[in-house]
Protein backbone atom coordinates (compact mmCIF):
# COMPACT_ATOMS: atom_id res chain seq x y z
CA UNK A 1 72.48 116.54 80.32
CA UNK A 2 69.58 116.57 82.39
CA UNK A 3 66.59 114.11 81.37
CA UNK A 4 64.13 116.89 80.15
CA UNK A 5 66.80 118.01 77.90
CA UNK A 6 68.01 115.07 76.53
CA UNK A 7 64.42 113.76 75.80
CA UNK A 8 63.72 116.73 74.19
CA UNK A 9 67.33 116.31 71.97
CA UNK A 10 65.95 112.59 71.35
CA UNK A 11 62.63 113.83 70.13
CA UNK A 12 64.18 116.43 67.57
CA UNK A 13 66.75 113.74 66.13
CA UNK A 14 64.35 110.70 66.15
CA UNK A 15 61.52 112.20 64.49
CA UNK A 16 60.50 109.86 61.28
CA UNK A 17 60.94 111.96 58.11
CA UNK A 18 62.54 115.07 60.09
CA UNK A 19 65.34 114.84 59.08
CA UNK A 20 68.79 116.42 60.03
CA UNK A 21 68.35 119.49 57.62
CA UNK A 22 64.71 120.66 59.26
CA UNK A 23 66.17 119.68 63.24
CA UNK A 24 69.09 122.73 62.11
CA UNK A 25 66.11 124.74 60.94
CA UNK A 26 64.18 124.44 64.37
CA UNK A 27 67.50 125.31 66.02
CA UNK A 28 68.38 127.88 64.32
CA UNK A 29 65.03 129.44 64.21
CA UNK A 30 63.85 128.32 68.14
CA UNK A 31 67.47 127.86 70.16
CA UNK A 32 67.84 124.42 72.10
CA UNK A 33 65.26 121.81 71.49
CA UNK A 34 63.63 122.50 74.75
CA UNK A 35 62.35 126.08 73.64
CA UNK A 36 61.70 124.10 70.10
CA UNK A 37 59.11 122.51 72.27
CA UNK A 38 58.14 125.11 74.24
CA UNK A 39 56.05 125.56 70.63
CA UNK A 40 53.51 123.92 68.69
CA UNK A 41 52.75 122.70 64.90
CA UNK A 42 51.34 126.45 64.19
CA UNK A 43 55.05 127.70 64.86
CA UNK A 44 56.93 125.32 63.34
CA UNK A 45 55.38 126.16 60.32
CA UNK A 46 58.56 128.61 59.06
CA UNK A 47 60.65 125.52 59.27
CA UNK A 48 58.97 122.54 58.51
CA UNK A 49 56.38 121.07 55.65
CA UNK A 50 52.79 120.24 57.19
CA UNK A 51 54.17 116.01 57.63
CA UNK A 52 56.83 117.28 59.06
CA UNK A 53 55.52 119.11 62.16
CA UNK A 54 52.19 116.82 62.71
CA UNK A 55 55.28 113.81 62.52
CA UNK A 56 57.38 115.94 65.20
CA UNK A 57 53.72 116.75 67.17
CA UNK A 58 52.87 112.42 67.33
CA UNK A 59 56.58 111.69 68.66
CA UNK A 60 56.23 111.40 71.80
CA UNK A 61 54.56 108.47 74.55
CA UNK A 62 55.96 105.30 75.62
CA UNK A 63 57.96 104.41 72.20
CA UNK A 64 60.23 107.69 73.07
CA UNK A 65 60.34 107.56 76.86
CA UNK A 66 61.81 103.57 76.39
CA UNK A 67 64.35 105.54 74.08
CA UNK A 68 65.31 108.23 76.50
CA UNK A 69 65.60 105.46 79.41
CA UNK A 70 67.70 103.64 77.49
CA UNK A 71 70.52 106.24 76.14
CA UNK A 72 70.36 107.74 80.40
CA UNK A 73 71.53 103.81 81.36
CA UNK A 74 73.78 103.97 78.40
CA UNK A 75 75.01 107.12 79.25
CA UNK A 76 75.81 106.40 83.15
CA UNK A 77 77.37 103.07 82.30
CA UNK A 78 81.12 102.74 81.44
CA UNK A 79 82.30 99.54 79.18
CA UNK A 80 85.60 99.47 81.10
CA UNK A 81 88.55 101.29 82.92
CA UNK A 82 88.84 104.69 81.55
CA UNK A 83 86.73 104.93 79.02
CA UNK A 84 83.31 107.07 78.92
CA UNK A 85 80.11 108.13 76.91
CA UNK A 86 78.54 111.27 75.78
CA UNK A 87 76.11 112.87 73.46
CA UNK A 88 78.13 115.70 71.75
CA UNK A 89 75.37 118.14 70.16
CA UNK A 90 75.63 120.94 67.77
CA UNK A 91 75.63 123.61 70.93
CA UNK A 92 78.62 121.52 72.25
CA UNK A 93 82.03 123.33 72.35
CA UNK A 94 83.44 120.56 71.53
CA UNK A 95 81.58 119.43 68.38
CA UNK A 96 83.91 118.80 65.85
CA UNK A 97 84.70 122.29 64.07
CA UNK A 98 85.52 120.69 60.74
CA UNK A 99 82.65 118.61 60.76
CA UNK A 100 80.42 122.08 62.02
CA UNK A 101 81.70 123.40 58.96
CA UNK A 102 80.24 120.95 56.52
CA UNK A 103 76.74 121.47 54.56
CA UNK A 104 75.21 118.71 56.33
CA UNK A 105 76.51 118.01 60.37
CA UNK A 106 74.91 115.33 62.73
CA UNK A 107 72.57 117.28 64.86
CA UNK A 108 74.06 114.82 67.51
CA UNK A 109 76.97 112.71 67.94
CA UNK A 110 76.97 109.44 70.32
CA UNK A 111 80.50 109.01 71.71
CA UNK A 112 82.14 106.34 73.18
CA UNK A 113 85.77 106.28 74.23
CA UNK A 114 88.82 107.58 76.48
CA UNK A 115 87.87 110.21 78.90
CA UNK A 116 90.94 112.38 77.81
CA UNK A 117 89.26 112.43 74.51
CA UNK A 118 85.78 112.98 75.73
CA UNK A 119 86.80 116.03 78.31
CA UNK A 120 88.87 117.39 75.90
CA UNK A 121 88.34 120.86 74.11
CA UNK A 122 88.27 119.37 70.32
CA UNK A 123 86.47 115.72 70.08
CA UNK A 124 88.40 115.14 66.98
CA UNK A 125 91.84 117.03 65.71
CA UNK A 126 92.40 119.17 63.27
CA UNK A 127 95.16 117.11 62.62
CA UNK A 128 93.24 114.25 61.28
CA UNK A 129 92.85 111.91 57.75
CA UNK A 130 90.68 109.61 56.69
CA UNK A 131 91.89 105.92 55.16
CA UNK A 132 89.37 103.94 53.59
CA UNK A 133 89.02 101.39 51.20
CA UNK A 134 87.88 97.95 49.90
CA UNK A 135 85.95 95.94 52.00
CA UNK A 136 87.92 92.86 50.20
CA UNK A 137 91.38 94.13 49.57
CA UNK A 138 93.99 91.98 48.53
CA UNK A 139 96.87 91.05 51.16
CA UNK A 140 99.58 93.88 50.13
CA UNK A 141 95.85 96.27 50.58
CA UNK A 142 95.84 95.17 53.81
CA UNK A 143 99.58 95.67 54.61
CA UNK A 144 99.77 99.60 53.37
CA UNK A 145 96.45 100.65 54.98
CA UNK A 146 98.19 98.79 57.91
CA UNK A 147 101.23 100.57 57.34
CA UNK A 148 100.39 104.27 56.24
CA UNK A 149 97.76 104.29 59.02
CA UNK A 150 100.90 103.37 61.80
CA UNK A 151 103.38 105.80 59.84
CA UNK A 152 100.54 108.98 59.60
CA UNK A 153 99.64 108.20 63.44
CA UNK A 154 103.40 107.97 64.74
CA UNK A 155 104.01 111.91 62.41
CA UNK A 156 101.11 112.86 64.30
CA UNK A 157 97.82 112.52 62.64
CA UNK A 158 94.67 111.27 64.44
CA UNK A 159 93.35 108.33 61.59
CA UNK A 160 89.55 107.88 61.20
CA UNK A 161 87.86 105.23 59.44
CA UNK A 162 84.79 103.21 59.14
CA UNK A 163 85.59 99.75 61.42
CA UNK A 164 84.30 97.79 58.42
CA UNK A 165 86.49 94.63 57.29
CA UNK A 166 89.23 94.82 55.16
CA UNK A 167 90.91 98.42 54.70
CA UNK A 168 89.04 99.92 57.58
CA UNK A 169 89.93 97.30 60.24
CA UNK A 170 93.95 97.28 58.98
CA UNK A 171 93.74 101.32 59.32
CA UNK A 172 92.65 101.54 62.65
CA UNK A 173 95.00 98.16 63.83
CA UNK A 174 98.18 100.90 62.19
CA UNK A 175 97.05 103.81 64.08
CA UNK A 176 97.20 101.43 67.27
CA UNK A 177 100.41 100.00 66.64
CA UNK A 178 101.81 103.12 67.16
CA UNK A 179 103.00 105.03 70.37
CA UNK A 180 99.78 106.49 71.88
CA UNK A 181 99.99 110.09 71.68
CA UNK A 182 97.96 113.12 72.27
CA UNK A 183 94.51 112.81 71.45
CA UNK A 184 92.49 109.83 69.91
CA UNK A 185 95.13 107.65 68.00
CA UNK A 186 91.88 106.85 65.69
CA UNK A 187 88.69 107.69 65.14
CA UNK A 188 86.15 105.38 63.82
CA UNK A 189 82.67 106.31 62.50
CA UNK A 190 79.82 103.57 62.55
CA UNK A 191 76.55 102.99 61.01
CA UNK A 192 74.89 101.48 63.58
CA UNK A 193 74.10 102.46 67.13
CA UNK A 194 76.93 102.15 69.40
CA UNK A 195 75.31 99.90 71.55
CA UNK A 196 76.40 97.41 68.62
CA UNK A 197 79.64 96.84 66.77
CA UNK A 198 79.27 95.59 63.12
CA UNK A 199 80.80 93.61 62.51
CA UNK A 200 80.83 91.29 65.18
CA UNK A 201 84.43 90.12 64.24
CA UNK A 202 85.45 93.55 65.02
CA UNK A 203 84.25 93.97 68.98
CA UNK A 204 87.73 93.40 70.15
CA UNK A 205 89.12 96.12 67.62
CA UNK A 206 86.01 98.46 68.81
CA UNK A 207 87.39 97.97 72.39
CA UNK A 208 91.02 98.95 71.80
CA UNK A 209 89.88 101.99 69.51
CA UNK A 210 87.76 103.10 72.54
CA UNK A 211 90.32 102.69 74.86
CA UNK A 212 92.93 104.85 72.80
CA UNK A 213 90.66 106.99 70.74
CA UNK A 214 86.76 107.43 70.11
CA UNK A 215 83.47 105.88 68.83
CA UNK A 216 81.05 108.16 67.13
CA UNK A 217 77.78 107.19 65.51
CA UNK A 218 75.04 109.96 64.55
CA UNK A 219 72.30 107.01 64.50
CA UNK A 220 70.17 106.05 68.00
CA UNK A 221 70.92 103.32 69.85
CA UNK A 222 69.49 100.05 68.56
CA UNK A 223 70.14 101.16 64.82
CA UNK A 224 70.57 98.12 63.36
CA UNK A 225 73.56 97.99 60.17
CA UNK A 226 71.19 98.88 57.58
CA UNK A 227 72.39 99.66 53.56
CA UNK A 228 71.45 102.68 53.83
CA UNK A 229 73.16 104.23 56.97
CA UNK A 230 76.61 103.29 55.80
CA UNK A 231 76.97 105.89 52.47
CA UNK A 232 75.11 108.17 54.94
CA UNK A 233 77.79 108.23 57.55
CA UNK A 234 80.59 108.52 54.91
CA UNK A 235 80.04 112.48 54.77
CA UNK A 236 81.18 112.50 58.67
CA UNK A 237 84.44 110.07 57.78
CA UNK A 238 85.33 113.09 55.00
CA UNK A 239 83.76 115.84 57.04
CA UNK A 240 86.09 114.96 60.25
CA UNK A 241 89.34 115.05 58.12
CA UNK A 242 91.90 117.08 56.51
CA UNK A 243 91.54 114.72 53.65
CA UNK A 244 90.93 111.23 52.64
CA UNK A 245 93.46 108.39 51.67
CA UNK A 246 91.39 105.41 49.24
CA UNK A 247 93.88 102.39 49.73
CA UNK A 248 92.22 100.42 47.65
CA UNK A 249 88.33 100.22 45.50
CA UNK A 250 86.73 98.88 42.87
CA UNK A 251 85.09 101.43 40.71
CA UNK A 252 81.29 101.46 42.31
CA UNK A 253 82.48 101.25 46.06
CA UNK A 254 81.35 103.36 49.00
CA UNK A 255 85.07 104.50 49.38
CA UNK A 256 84.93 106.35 46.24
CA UNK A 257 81.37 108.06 47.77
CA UNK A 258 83.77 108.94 50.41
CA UNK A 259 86.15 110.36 48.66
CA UNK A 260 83.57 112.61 46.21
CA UNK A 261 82.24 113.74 49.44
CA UNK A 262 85.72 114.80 51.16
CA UNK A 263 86.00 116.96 47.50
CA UNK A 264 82.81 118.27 47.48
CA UNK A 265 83.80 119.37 51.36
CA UNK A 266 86.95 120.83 50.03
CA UNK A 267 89.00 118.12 51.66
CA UNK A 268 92.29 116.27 49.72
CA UNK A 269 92.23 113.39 48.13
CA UNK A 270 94.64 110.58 48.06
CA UNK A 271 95.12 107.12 46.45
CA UNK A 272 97.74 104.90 46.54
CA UNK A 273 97.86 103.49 42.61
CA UNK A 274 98.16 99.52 42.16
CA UNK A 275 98.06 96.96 39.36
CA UNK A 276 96.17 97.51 35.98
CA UNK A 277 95.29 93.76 36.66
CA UNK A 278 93.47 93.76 39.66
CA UNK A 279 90.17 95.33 40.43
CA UNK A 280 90.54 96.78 43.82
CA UNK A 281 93.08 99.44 41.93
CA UNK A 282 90.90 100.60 39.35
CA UNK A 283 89.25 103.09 41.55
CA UNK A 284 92.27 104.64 43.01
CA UNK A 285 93.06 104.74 39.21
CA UNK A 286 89.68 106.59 38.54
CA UNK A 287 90.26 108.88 41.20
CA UNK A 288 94.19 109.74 39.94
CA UNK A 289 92.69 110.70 36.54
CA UNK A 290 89.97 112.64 38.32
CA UNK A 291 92.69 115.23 40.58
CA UNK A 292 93.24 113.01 43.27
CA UNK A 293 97.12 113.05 44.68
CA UNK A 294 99.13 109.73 43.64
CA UNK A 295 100.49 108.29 46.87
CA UNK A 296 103.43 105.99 47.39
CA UNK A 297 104.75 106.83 50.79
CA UNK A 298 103.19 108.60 53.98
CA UNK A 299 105.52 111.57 53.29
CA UNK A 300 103.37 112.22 50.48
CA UNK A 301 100.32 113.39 51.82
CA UNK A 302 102.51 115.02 55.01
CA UNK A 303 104.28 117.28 52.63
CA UNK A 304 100.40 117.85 50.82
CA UNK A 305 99.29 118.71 54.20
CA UNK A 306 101.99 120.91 55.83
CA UNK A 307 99.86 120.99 58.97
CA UNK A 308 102.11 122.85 61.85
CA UNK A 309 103.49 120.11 64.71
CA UNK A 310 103.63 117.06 62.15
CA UNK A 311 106.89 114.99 62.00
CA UNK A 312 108.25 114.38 58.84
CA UNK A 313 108.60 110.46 58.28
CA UNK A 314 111.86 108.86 57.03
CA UNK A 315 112.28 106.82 54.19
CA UNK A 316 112.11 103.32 55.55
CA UNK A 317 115.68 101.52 55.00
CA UNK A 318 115.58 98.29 53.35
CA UNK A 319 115.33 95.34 55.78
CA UNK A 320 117.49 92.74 55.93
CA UNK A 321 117.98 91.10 52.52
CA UNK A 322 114.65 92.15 51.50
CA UNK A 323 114.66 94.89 48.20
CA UNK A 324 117.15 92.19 46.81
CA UNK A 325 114.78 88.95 47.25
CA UNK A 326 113.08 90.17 43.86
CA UNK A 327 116.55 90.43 42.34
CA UNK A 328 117.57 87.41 43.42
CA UNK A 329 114.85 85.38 43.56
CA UNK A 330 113.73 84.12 40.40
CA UNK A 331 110.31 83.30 41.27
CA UNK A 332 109.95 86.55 42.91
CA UNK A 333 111.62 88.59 39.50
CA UNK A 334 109.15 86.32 37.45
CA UNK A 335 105.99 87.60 39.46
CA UNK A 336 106.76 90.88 40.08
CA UNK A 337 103.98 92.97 41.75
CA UNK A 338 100.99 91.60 39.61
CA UNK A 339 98.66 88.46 39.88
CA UNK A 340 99.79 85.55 38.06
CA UNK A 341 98.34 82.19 37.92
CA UNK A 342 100.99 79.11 38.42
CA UNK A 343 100.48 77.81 34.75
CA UNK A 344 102.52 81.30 33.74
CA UNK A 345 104.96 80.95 36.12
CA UNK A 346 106.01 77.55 35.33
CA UNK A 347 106.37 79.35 31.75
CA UNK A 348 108.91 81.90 33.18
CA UNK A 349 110.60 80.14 35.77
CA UNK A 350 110.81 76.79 33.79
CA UNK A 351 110.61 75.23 37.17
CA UNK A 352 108.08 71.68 37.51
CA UNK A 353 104.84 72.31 38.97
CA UNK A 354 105.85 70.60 42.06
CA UNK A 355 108.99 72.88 42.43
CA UNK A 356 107.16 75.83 42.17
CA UNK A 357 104.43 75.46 44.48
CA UNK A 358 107.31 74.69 47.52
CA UNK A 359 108.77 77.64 46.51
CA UNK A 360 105.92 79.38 46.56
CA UNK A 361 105.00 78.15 49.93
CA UNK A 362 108.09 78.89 51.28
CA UNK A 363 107.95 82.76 49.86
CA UNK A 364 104.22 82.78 51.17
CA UNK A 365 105.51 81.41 55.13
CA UNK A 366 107.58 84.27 54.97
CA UNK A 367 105.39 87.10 53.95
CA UNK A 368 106.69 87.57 50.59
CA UNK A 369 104.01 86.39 48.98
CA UNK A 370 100.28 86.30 48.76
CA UNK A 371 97.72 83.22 47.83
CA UNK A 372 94.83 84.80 46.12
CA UNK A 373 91.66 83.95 45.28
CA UNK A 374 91.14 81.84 42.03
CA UNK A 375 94.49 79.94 42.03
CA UNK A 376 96.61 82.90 41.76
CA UNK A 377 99.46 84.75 43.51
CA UNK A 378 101.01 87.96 44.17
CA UNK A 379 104.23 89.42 45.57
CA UNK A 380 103.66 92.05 48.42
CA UNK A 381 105.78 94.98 49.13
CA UNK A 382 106.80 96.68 52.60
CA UNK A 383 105.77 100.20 52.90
């Protein structure tokens, strides 16, 4: 991109109160930005309100030129061994065709990540899904967004996600765990510039993902992780995908804005169902009631799917003594799969206080079981 063109991209996209909506107006009505600005205020007046064009007219000076230095050095600088950056705009070939197709795309897409996946001829699959979910998720949360996301990568989906804590993070740690393959292994859509990471715990995981897949951020660099930006970006997690998988959410959660927008988009829906008990479930529950598709295992949403070149997944065999350790543990058979405090487990087990909580270390040390918060404890399940 030469620097009169990408100044001119940064002045259509960083124009306060533009918008994305009135930059596709311009485009469509002008052709690239640079013939945009090739006209004035009285000619943008088919496309934009009167604020709107005298906003476009004031952005330009030292404020934009600083901006247009910047993204060039950002641009020409790589974070490591083969991996790259690029600006990926609407007049790309390589924009994202599912995204394209969506009533609201990024006018431009800031990419970070392997060259194979920069240079190639789709940024993102068509073979791709979305797994999202509670920022707070409880451990066996964790372990099937881990779990799906390493089983829907390995059959030969592309998994994209938001990089936030909990759900997000496990996703995208799955989708590395398996084999690399062709294409980005995942995906993962920020709200902040991706000069950043947010949040910080997660630069080591934003290294790996660019390394083995891609970056991508519609916001300029220096965005800082403002409320706002994160619903916002949500409609590129759905927009990317086939469909979207909610792991786990509580009823008002920005995974279950993800997943209205991925059926407003015409996407699938998925949601893996969980205890009556516990919070995090209730909005896969909402979303089950509402159409979505009840998950238990990643051959669920392959067979919903039936995209050409994906491998069908096995049944997982049962490991080693495991599937019997709630049969024949008794302190596993008393919990079963819902929280339980240790006051009603002494009451089924009949075991002393004492006795019970070694036990319950012990099935904890081994991954069995899960301390959570307020004193109580759950069993967790393999996937």
């Amino acid at each position: 991109m030469q620097p009169g063109e990408l100044a001119a991209w940064l002045r259509l996209t960083t124009a306060k109160g533009l918008g994305a909506a009135a930059a596709r107006r311009l485009l469509g009505h002008f052709g690239l930005p640079e013939a945009v600005f090739a006209h004035g205020v009285p000619d943008w007046g088919n496309c934009l309100n009167g604020a709107q064009a005298s906003s476009l007219a004031r952005h330009h000076g030292p404020e934009l030129d600083a901006l247009v230095q910047r993204t060039r050095q950002w641009l020409e600088t790589s974070p490591g061994p083969g991996i790259a950056r690029a600006l990926v705009t609407l007049a790309d070939g390589n924009y994202p065709h599912a995204l394209l197709c969506t009533e609201d795309p990024p006018v431009l897409l800031y990419a970070e990540g392997s060259e194979a996946c920069l240079h190639a001829d789709a940024l993102v699959p068509a073979a791709s899904l979305a797994i999202v979910g509670s920022r707070s998720p409880s451990a066996q949360g964790v372990q099937n967004a881990r779990a799906f996301g390493r089983a829907l990568r390995e059959a030969g989906l592309c998994i994209v996600s938001g990089l936030a804590r909990g759900v997000d993070g496990a996703a995208h740690e799955g989708a590395l765990a398996a084999a690399p393959g062709t294409g980005p292994d995942t995906v993962a859509v920020v709200g902040t510039g991706l000069d950043q990471v947010y949040p910080r715990a997660h630069q080591a995981l934003a290294r790996r993902i660019a390394e083995r897949g891609l970056l991508l951020s519609e916001y300029p660099l220096g965005t800082p992780p403002l409320p706002a930006n994160f619903p916002r970006r949500n409609r590129i997690l759905s927009g990317l995908t086939r469909g979207t998988l909610v792991v786990e959410a509580a009823l008002a959660s920005g995974s279950l804005v993800t997943a209205r927008l991925a059926s407003e988009q015409g996407r699938e829906v998925f949601a893996i169902p969980g205890s009556i008990h516990a919070p995090q479930s209730r909005g896969c529950h909402a979303l089950i009631r509402q159409g979505a598709k009840l998950v238990e295992t990643a051959q669920d949403i392959l067979e919903e799917l039936a995209l050409p070149g994906l491998r069908a997944q096995a049944q997982p065999a049962p490991e080693a003594g495991a599937g019997a350790p709630e049969a024949q543990d008794p302190v596993l058979r008393a919990l079963g799969f819902d929280p339980l405090g240790i006051d009603a487990l002494m009451a089924r087990t009949g075991m002393d206080a004492a006795s019970l909580q070694l036990r319950l270390l012990e099935l904890e040390l081994a991954g069995n079981v899960a301390r959570l918060p307020g004193g109580l404890f759950q069993q967790t399940a393999s996937t």
